[in-house]
PDB file of N, CA and C in Angstrom:
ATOM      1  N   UNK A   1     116.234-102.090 104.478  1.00  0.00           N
ATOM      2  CA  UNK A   1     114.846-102.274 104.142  1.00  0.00           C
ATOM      3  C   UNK A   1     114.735-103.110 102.874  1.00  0.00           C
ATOM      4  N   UNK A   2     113.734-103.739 103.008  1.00  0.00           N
ATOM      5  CA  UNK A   2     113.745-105.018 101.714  1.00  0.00           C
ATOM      6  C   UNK A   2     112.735-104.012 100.722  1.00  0.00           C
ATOM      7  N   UNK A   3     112.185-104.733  99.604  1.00  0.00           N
ATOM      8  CA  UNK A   3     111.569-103.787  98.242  1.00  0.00           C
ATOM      9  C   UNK A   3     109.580-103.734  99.180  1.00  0.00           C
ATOM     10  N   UNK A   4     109.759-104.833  99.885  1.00  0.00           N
ATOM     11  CA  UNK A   4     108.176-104.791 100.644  1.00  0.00           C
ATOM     12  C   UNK A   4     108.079-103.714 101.163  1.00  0.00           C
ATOM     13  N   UNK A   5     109.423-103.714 102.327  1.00  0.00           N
ATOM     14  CA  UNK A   5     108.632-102.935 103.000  1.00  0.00           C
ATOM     15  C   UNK A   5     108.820-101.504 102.782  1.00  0.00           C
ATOM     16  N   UNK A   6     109.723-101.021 101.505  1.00  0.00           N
ATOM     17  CA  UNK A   6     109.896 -99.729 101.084  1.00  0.00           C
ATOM     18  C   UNK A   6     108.170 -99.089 100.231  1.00  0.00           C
ATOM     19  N   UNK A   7     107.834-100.279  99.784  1.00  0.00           N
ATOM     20  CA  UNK A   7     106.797-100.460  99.173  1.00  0.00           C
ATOM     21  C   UNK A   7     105.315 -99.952 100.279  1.00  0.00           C
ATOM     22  N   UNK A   8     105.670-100.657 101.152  1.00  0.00           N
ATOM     23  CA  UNK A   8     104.616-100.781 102.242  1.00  0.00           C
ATOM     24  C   UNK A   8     104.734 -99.042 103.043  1.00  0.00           C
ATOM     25  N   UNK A   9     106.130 -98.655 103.266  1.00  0.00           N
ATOM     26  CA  UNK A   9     106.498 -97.095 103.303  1.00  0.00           C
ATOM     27  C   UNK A   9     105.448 -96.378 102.149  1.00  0.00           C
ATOM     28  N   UNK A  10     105.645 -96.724 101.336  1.00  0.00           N
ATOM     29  CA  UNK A  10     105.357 -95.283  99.816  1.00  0.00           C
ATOM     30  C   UNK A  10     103.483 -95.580 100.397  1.00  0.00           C
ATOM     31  N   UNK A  11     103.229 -96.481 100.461  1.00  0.00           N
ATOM     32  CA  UNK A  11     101.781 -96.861 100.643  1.00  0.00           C
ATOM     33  C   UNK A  11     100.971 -96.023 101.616  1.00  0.00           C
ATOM     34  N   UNK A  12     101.848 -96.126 102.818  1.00  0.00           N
ATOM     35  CA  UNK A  12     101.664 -95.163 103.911  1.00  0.00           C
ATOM     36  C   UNK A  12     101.577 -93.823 103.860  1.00  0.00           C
ATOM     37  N   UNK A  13     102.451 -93.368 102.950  1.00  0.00           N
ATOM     38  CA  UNK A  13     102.955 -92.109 103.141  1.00  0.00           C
ATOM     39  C   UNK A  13     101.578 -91.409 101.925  1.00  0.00           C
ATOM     40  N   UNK A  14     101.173 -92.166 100.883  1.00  0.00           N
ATOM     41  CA  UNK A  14     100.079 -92.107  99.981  1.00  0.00           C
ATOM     42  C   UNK A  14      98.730 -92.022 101.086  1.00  0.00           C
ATOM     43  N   UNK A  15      98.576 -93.062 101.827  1.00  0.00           N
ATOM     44  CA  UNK A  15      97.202 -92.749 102.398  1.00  0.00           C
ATOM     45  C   UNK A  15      97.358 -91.859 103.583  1.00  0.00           C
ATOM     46  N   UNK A  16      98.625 -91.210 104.133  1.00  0.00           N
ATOM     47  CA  UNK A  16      98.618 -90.407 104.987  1.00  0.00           C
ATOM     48  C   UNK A  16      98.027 -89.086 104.491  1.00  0.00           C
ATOM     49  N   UNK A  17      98.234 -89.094 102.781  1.00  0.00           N
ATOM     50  CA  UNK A  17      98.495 -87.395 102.131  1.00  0.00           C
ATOM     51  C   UNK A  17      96.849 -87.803 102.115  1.00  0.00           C
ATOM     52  N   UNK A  18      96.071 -88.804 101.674  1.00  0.00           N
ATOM     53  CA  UNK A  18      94.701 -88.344 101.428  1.00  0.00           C
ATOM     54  C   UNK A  18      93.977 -88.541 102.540  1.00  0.00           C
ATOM     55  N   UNK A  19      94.420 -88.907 103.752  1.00  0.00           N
ATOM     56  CA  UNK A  19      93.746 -88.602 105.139  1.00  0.00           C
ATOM     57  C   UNK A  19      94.149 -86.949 105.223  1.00  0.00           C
ATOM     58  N   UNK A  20      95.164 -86.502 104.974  1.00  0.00           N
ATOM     59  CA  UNK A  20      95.186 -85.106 105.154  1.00  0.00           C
ATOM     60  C   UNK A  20      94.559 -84.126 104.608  1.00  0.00           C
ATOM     61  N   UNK A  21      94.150 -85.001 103.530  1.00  0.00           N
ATOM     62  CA  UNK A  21      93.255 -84.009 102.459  1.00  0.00           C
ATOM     63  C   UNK A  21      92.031 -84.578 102.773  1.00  0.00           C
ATOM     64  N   UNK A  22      91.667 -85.463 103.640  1.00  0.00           N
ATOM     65  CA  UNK A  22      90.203 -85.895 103.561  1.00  0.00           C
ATOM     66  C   UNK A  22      89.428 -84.874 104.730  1.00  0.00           C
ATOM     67  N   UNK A  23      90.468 -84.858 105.770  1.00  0.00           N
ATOM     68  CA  UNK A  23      90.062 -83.861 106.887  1.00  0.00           C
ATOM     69  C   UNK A  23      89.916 -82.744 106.242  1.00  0.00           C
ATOM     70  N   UNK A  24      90.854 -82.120 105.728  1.00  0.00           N
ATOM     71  CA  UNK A  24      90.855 -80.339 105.224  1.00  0.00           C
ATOM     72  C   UNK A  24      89.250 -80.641 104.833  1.00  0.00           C
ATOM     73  N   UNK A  25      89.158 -81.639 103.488  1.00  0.00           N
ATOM     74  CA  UNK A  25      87.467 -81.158 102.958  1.00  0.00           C
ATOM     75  C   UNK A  25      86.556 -81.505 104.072  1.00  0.00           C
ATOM     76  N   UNK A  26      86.565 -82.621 105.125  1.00  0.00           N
ATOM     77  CA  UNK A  26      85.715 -82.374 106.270  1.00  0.00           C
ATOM     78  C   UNK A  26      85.376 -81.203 106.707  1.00  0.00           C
ATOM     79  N   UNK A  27      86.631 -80.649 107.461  1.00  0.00           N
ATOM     80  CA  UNK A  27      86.535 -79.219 108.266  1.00  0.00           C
ATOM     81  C   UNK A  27      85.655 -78.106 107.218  1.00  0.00           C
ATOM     82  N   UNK A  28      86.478 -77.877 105.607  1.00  0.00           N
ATOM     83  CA  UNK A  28      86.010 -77.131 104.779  1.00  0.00           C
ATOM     84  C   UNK A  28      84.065 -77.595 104.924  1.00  0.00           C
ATOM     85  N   UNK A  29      83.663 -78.835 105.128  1.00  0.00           N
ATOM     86  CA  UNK A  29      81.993 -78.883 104.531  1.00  0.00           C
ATOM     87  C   UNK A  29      81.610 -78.756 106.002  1.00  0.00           C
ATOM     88  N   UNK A  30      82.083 -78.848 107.555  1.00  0.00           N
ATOM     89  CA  UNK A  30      81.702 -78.426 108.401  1.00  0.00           C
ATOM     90  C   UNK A  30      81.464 -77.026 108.627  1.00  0.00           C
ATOM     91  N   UNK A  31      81.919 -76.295 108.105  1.00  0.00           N
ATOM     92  CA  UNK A  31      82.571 -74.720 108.175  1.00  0.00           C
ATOM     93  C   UNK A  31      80.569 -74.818 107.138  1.00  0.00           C
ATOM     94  N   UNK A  32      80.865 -74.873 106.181  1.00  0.00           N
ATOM     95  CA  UNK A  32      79.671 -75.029 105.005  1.00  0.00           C
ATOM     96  C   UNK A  32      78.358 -75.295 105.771  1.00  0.00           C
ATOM     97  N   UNK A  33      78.369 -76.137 106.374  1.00  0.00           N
ATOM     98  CA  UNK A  33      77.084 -76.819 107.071  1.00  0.00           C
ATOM     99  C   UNK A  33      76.476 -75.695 108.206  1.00  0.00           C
ATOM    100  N   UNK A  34      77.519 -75.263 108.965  1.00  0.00           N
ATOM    101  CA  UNK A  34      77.272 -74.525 110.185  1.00  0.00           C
ATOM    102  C   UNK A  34      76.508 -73.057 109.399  1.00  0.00           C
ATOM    103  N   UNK A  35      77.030 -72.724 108.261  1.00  0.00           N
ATOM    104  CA  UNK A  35      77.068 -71.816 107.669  1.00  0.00           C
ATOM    105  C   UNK A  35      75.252 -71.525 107.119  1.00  0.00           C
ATOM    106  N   UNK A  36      74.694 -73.281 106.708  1.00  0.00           N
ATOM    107  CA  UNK A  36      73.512 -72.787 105.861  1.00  0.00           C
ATOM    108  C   UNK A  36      72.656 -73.320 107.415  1.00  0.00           C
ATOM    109  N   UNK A  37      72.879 -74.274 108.617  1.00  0.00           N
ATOM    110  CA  UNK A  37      71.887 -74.150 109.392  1.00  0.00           C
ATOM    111  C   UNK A  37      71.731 -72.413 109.928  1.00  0.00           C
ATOM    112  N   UNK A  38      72.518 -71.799 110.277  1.00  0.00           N
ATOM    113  CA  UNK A  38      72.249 -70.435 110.610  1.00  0.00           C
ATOM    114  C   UNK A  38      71.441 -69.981 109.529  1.00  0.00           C
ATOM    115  N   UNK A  39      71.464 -69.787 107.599  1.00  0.00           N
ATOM    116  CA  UNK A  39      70.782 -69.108 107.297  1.00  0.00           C
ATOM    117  C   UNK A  39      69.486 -70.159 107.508  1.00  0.00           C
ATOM    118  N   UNK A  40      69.175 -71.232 107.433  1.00  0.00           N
ATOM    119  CA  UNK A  40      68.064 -72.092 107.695  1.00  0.00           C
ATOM    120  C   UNK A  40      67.471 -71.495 108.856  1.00  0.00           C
ATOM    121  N   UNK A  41      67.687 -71.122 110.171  1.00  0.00           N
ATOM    122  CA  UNK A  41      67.493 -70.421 111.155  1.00  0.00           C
ATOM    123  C   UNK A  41      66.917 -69.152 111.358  1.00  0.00           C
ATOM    124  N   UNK A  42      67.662 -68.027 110.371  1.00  0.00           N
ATOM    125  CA  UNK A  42      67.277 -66.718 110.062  1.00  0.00           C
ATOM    126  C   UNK A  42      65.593 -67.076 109.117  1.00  0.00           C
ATOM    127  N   UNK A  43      65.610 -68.159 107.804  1.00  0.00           N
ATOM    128  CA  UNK A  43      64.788 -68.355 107.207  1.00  0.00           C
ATOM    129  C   UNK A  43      63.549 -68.699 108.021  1.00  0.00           C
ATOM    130  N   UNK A  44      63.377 -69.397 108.844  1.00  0.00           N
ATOM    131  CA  UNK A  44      62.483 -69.923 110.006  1.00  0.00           C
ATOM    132  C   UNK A  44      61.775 -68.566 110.618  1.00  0.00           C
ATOM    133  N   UNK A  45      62.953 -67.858 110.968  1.00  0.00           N
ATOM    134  CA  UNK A  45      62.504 -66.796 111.799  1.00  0.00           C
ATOM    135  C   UNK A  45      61.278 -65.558 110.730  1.00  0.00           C
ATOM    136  N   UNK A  46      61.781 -65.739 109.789  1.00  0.00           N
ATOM    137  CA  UNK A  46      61.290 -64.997 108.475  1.00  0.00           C
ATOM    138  C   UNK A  46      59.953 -65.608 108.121  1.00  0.00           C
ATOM    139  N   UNK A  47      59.748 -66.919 107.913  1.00  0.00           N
ATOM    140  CA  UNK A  47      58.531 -67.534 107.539  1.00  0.00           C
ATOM    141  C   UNK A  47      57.431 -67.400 108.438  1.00  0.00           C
ATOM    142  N   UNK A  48      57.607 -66.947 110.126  1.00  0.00           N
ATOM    143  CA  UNK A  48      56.945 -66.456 111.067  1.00  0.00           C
ATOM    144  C   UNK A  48      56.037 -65.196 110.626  1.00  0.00           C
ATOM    145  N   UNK A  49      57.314 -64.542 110.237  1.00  0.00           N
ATOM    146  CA  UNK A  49      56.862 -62.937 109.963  1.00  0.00           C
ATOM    147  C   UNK A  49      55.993 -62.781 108.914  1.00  0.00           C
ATOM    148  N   UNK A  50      56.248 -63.770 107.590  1.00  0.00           N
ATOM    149  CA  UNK A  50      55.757 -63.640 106.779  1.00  0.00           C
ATOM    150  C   UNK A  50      53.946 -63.954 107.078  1.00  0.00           C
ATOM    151  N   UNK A  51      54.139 -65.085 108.039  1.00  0.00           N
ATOM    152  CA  UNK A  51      52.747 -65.818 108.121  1.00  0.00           C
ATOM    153  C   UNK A  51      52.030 -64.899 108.792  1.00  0.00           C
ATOM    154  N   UNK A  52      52.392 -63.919 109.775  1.00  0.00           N
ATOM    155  CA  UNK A  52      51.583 -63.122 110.824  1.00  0.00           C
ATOM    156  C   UNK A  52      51.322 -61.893 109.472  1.00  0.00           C
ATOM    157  N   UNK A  53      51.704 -61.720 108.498  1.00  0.00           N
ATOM    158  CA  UNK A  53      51.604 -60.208 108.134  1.00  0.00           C
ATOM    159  C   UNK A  53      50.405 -60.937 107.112  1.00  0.00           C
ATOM    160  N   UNK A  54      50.493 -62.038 106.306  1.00  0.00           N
ATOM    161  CA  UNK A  54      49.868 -62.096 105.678  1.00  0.00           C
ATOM    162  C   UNK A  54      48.479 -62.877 106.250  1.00  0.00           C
ATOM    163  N   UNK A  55      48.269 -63.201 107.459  1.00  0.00           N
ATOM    164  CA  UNK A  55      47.314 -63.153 108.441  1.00  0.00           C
ATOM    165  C   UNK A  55      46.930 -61.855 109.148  1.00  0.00           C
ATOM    166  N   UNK A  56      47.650 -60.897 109.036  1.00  0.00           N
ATOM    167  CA  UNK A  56      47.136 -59.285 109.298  1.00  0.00           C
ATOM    168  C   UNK A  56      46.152 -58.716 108.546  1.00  0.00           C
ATOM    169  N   UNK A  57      47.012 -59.022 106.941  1.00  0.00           N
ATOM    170  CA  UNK A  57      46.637 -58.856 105.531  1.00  0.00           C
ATOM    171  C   UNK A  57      45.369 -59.047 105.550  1.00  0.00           C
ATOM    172  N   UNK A  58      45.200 -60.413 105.512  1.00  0.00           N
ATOM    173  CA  UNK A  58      43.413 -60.798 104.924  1.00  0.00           C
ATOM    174  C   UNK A  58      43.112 -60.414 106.284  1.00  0.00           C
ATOM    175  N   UNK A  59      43.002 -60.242 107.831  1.00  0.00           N
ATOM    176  CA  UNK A  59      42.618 -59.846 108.365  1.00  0.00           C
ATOM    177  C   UNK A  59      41.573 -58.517 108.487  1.00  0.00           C
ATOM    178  N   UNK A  60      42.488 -57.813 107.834  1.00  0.00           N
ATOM    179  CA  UNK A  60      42.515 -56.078 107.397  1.00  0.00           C
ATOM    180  C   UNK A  60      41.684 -55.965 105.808  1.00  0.00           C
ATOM    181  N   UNK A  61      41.355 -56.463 105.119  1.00  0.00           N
ATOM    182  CA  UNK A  61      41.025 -56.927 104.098  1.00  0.00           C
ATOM    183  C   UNK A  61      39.338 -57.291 104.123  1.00  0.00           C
ATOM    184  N   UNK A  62      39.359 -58.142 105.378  1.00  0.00           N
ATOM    185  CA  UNK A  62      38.304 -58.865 105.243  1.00  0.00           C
ATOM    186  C   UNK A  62      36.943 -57.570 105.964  1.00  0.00           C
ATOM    187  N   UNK A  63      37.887 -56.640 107.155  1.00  0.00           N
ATOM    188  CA  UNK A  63      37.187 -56.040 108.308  1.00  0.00           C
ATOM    189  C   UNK A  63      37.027 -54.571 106.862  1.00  0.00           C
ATOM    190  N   UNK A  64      38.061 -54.241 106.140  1.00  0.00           N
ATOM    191  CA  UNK A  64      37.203 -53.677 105.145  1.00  0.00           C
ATOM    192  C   UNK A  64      36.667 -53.781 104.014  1.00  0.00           C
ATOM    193  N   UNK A  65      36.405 -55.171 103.747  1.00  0.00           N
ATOM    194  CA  UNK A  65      35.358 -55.219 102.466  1.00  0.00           C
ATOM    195  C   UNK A  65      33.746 -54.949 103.249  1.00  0.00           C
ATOM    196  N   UNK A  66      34.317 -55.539 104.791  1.00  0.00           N
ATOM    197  CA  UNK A  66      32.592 -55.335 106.031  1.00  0.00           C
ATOM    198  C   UNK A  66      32.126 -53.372 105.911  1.00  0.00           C
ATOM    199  N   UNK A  67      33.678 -53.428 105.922  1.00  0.00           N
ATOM    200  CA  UNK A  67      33.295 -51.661 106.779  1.00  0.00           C
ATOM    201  C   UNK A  67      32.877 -50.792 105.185  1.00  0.00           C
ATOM    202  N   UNK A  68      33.142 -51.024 104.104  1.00  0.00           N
ATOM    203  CA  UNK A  68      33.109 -50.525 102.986  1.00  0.00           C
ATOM    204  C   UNK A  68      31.526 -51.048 102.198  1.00  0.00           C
ATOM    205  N   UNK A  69      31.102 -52.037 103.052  1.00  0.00           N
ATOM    206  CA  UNK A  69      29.785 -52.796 102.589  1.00  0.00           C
ATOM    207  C   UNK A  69      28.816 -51.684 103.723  1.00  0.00           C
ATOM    208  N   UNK A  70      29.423 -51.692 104.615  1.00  0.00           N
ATOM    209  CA  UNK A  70      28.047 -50.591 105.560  1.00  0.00           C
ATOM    210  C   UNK A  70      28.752 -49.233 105.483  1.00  0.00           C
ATOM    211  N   UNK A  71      29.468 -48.494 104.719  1.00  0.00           N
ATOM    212  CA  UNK A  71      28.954 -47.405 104.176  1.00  0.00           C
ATOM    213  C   UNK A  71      28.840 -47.070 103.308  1.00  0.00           C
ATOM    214  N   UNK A  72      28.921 -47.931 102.290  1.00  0.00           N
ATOM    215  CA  UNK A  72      27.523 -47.819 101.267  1.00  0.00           C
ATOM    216  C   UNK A  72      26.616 -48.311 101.154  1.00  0.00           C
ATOM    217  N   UNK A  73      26.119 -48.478 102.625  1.00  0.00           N
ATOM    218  CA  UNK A  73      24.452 -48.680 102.690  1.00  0.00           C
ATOM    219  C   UNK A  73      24.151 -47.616 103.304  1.00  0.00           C
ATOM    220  N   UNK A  74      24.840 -47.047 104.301  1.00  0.00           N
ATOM    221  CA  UNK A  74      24.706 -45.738 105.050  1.00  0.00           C
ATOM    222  C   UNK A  74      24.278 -44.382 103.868  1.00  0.00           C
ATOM    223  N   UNK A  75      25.279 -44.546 102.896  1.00  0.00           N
ATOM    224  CA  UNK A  75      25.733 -43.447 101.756  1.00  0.00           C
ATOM    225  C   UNK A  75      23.897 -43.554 101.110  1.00  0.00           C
ATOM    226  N   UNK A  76      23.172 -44.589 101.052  1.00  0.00           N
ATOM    227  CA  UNK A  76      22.390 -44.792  99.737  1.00  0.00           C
ATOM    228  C   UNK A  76      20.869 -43.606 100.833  1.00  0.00           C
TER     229      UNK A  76
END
């Protein structure tokens, strides 16, 4: 082997190690990703709940400031 192509070896063997390490952190931020769409998912499901209760809320709210207005007209 001449000094090139020992050269052209070490080169290889350098971008082989950071393709190996480029995948590991791929896989590692795939693993990551999968990880926050699920809680993104659970969160979705939550912002539902939240919206129906606090549409219950003033619902329930509104039917007794009515019902609390006619009996104290009843009361007088």
């Amino acid at each position: 082997m001449t000094a090139a192509d020992t050269e052209h070896a070490e080169r290889i063997a350098i971008l082989e190690t950071k393709v190996d390490a480029l995948t590991a952190s791929v896989d590692k931020l795939s693993t990551q990703v999968e990880t926050l769409v699920a809680l993104f998912q659970q969160a979705k499901g939550a912002r539902w709940v939240l919206m129906v209760a606090a549409g219950l809320g003033g619902y329930l709210a509104g039917k007794g400031a009515m019902l609390s207005a006619w009996v104290g007209t009843v009361a007088r």
